[in-house]
Protein backbone atom coordinates (compact mmCIF):
# COMPACT_ATOMS: atom_id res chain seq x y z
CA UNK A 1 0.00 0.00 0.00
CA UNK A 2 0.77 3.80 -0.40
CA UNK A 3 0.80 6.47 1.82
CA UNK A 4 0.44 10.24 1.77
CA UNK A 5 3.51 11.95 3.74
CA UNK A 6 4.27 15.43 3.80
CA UNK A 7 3.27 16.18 0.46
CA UNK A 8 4.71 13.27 -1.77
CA UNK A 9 2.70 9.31 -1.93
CA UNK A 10 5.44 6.63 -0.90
CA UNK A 11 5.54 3.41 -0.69
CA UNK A 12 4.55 2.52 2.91
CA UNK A 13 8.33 0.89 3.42
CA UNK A 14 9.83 3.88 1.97
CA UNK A 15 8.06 6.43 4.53
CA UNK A 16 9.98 7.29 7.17
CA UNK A 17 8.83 9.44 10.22
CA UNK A 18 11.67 11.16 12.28
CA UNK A 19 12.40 8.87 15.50
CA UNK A 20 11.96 12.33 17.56
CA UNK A 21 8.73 12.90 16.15
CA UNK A 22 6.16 14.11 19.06
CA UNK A 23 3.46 12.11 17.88
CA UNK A 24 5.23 8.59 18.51
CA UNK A 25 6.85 9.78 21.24
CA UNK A 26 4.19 11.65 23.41
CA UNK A 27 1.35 11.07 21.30
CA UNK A 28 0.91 15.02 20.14
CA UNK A 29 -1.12 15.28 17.81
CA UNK A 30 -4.63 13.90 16.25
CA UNK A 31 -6.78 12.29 13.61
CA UNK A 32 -9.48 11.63 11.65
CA UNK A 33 -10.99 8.87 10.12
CA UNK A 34 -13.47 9.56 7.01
CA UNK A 35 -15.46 7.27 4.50
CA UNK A 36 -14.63 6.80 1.14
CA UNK A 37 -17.07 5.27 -1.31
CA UNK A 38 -16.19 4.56 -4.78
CA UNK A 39 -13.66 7.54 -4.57
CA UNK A 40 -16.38 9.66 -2.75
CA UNK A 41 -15.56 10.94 0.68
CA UNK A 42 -18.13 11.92 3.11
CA UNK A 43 -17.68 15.20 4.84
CA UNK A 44 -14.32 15.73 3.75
CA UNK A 45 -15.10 19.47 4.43
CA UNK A 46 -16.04 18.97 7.93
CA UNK A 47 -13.33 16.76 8.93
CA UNK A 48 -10.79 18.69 7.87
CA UNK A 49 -12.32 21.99 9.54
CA UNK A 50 -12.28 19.85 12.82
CA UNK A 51 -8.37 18.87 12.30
CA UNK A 52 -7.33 22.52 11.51
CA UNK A 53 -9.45 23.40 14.58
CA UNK A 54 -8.01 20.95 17.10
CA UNK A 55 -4.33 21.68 15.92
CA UNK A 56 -5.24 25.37 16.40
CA UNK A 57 -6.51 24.44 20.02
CA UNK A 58 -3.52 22.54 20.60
CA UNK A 59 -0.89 25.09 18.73
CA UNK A 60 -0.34 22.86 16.00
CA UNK A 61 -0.28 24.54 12.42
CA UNK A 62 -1.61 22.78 9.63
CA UNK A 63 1.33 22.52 6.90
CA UNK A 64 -1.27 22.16 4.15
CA UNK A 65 -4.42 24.02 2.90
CA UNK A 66 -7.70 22.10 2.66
CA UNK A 67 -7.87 22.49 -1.01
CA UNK A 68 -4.21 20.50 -0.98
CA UNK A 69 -5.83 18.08 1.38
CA UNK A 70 -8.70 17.06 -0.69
CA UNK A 71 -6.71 16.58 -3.62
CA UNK A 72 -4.27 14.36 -1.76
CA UNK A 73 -6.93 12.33 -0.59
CA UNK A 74 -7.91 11.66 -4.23
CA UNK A 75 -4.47 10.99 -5.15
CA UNK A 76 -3.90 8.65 -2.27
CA UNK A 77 -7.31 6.35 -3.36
CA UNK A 78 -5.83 6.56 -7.04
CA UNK A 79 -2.29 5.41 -6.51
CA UNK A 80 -3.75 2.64 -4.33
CA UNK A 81 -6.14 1.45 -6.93
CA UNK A 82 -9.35 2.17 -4.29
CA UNK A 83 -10.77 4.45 -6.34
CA UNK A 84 -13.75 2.39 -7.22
CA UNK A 85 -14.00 0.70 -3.73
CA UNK A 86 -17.06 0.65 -2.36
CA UNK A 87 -15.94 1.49 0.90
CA UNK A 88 -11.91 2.65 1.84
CA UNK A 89 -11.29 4.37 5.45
CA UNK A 90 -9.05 6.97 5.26
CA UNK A 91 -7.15 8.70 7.75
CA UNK A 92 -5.43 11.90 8.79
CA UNK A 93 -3.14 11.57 11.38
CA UNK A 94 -1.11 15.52 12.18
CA UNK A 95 1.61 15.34 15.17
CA UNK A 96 3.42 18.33 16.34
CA UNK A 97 6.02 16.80 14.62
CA UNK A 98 10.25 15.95 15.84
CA UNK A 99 10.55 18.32 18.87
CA UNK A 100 14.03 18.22 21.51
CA UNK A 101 13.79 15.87 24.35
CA UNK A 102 11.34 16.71 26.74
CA UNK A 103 7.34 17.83 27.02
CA UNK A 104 7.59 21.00 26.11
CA UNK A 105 7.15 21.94 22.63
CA UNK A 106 9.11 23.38 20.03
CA UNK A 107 8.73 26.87 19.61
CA UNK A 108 8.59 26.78 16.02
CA UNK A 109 7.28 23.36 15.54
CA UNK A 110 7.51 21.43 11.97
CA UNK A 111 4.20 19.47 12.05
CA UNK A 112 3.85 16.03 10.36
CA UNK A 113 1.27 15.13 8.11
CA UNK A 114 -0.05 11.02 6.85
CA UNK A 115 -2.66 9.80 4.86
CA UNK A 116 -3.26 6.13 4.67
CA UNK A 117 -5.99 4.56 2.89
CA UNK A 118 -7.53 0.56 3.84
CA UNK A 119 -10.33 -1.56 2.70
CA UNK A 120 -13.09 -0.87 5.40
CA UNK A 121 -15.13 -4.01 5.87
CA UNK A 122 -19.26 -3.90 5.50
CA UNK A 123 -20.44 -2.76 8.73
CA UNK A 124 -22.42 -5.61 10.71
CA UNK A 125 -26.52 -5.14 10.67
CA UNK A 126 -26.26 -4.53 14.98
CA UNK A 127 -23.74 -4.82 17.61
CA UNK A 128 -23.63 -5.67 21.51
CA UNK A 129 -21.80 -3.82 24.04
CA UNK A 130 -20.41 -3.59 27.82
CA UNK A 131 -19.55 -0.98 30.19
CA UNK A 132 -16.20 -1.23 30.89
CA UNK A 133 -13.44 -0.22 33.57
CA UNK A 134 -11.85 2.88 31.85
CA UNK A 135 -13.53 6.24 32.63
CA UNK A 136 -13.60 9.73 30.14
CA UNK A 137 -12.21 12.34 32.27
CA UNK A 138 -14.34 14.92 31.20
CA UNK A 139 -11.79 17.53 32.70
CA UNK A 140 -9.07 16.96 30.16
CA UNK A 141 -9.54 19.30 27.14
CA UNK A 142 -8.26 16.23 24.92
CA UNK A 143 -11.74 14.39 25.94
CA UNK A 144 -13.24 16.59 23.56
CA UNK A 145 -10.68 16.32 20.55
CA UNK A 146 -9.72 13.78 18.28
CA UNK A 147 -6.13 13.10 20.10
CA UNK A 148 -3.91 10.34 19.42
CA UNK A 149 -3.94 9.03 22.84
CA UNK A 150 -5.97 6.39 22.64
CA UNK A 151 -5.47 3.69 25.46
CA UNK A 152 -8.30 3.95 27.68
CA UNK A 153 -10.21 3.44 24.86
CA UNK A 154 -8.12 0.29 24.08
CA UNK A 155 -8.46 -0.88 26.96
CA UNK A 156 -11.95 -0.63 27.06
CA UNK A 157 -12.38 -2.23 23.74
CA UNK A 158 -10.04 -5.00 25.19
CA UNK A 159 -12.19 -5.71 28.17
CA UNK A 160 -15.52 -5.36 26.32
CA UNK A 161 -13.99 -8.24 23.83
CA UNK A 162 -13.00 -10.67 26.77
CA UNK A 163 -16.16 -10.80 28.44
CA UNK A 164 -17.99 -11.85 24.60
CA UNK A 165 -19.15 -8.13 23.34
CA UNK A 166 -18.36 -6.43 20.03
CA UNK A 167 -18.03 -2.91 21.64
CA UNK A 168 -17.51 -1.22 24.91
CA UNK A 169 -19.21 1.71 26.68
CA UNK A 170 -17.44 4.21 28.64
CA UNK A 171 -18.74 6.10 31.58
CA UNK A 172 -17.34 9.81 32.83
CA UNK A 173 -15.53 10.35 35.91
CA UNK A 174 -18.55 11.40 37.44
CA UNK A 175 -20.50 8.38 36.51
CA UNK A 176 -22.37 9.41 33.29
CA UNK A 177 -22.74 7.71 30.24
CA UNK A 178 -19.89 9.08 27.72
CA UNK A 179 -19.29 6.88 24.70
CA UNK A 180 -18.35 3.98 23.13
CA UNK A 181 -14.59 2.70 22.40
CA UNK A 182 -15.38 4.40 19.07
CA UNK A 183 -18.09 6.71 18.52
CA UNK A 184 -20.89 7.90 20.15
CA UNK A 185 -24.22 6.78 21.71
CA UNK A 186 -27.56 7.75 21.47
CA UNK A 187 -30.30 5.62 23.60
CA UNK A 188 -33.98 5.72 22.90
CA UNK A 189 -36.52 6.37 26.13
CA UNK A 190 -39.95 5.78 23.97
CA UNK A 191 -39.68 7.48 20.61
CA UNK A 192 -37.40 9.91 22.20
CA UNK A 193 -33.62 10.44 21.62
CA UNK A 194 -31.08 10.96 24.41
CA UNK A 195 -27.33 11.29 24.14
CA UNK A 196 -24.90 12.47 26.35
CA UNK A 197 -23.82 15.97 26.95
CA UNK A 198 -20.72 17.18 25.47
CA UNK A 199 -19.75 17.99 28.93
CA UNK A 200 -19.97 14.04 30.15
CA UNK A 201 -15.92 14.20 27.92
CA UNK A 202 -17.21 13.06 24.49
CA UNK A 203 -15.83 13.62 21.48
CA UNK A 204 -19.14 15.08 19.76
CA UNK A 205 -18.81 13.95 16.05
CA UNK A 206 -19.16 14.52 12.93
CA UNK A 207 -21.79 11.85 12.79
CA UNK A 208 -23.63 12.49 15.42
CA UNK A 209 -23.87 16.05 14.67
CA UNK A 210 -25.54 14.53 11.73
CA UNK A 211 -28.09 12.51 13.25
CA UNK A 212 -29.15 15.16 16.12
CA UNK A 213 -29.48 17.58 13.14
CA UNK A 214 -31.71 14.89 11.27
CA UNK A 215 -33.77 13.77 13.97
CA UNK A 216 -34.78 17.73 14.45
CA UNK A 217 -35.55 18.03 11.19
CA UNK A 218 -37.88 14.84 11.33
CA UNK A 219 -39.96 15.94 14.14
CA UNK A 220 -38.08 13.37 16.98
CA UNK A 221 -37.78 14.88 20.03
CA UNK A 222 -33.86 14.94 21.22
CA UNK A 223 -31.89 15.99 23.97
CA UNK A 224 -28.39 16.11 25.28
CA UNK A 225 -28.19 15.30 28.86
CA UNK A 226 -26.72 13.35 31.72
CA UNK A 227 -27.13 9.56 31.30
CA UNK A 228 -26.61 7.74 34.50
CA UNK A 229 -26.25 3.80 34.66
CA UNK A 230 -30.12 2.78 35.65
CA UNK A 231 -31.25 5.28 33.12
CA UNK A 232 -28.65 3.22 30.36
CA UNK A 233 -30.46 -0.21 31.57
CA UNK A 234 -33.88 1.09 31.07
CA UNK A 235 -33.40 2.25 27.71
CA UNK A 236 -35.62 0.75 25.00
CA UNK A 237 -33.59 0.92 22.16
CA UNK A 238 -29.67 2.03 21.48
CA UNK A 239 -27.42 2.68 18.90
CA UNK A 240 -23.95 3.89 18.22
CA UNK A 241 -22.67 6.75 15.34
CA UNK A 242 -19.31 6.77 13.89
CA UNK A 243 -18.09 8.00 10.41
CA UNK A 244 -17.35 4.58 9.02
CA UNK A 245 -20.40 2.62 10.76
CA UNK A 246 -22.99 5.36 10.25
CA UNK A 247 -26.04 4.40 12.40
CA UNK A 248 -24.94 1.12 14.49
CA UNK A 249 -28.14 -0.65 16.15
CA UNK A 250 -27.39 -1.86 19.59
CA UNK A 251 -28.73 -5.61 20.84
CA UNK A 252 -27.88 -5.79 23.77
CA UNK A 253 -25.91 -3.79 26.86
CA UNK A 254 -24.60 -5.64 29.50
CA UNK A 255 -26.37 -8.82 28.54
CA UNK A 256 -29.75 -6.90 28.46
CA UNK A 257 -31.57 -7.72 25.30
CA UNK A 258 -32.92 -4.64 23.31
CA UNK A 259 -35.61 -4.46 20.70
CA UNK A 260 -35.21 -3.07 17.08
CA UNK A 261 -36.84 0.25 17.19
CA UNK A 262 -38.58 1.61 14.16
CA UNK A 263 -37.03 5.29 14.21
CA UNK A 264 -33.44 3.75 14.23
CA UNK A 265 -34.30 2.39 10.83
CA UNK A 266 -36.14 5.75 9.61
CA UNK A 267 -32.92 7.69 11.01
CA UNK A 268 -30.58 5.09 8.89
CA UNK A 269 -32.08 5.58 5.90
CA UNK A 270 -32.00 9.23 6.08
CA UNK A 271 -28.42 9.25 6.99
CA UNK A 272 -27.87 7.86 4.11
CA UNK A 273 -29.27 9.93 1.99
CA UNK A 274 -27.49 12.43 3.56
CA UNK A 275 -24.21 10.66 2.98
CA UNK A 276 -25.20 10.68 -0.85
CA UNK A 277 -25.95 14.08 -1.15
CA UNK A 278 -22.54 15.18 0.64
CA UNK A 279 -20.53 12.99 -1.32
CA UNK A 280 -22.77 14.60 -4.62
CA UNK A 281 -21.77 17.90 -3.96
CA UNK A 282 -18.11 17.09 -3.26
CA UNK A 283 -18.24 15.74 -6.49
CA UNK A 284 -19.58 18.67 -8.11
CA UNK A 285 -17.41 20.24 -6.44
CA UNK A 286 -14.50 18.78 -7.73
């Protein structure tokens, strides 16, 4: 496979990433992880805007415009012969880039930018989950970016996997529902939609954005709250967002069977038309 580095596609054993780079070292920097179908990529725009914003949060300058990073994108799914896939995850990954030893920063730091591109599997029709050990500490200002650190998440995912579920859900430090290893949650009470608060530490993305805008827009009453554990175990329906799964139906939490629930299925099918008409006007676009 090829990779996108710094402005030039390489074979991935001819990339090379400087042994001081911050990103390997201290895990400085972030990601993002977008769709591709048949050389279409959803909300291209709106992950790179959340990239650029993170690395501004975080002092990290993006070394290339969004107009550059669009077209690399392209080139990346072209040189790797995906271009016709029907679905390739793609991902961003910006570090700070090789800093001196130490956890301070460089003052004028010389970020480093990847692209990689990978045959992403059809999602399954539902999923089961856990809650597992690992908290979100909705303190840390990385909770709500899209950081490399990943290990509590790991973890999670790692526990969740030993004790027979596909996924695992996350609580904050305070007890409230947060997440999954992944993505998001959303839980239905009735026909109404609940999902945590952005300040229970979640990441709030891209995709759920998406479906809390949708589910306005379709008359479904929604809110963003504080989720404790009984309220999680008297849910009546659940699923989980992320950009490469979309909409992923929940059947069961904590070996709690759940029911398929109509409006999941309505809110599916209008994410994907969403998804189409994005990926339309990219290509227009273009």
């Amino acid at each position: 496979m090829k990779v996108w580095l710094n402005g030039h596609v390489l074979d991935e054993h001819e990339a090379r990433i400087d042994p001081r780079d911050r990103g390997f070292l201290l895990g400085d920097g972030l990601f993002e992880t977008m769709l591709a179908r048949k050389g279409r990529i959803a909300f291209l725009d709106a992950h790179i805007v959340r990239l650029a914003a993170g690395g501004n949060i975080l002092g990290i300058p993006m070394p290339f415009s969004p107009q550059h990073l669009s077209v690399a994108c392209t080139m990346l799914l072209e040189a790797n012969k995906l271009s016709n896939s029907a679905r390739v995850a793609l991902r961003l990954t910006l570090t700070r880039g090789p800093g001196p030893r130490g956890l301070l920063p460089p003052e004028n730091p010389t970020p480093t930018l990847m692209i990689s591109a990978a045959i992403s599997p059809t999602p399954p029709l539902s999923q089961t989950a856990m809650l597992a050990t690992p908290r979100r500490n909705a303190l840390s200002p990385s909770s709500r970016l899209k950081a490399l650190p990943y290990l509590d998440n790991l973890l999670a995912r790692e526990e969740a996997h030993a004790r027979g579920a596909d996924d695992a859900l996350m609580l904050d430090t305070s007890g409230h529902l947060a997440c999954s290893s992944v993505g998001n949650i959303f839980l239905w009470e009735g026909e109404r939609l609940v999902t945590p608060a952005e300040e229970c530490g979640i990441l709030p993305g891209i995709t759920r954005g998406a479906v809390i805008a949708l589910a306005e827009q379709q008359g479904i009453e929604i809110t963003q709250d504080f989720i404790d554990v009984g309220r999680l175990h008297a849910c009546d329906g659940a699923f989980l967002t992320n950009s490469l799964v979309g909409l992923m139906p929940l059947t069961r939490i904590d070996g709690r069977e759940l029911g398929a629930m109509r409006l999941t299925a309505r809110l599916q099918a209008a994410y994907d038309m969403l998804l189409d008409a994005d990926e339309g006007e990219a290509e227009d676009e273009a």
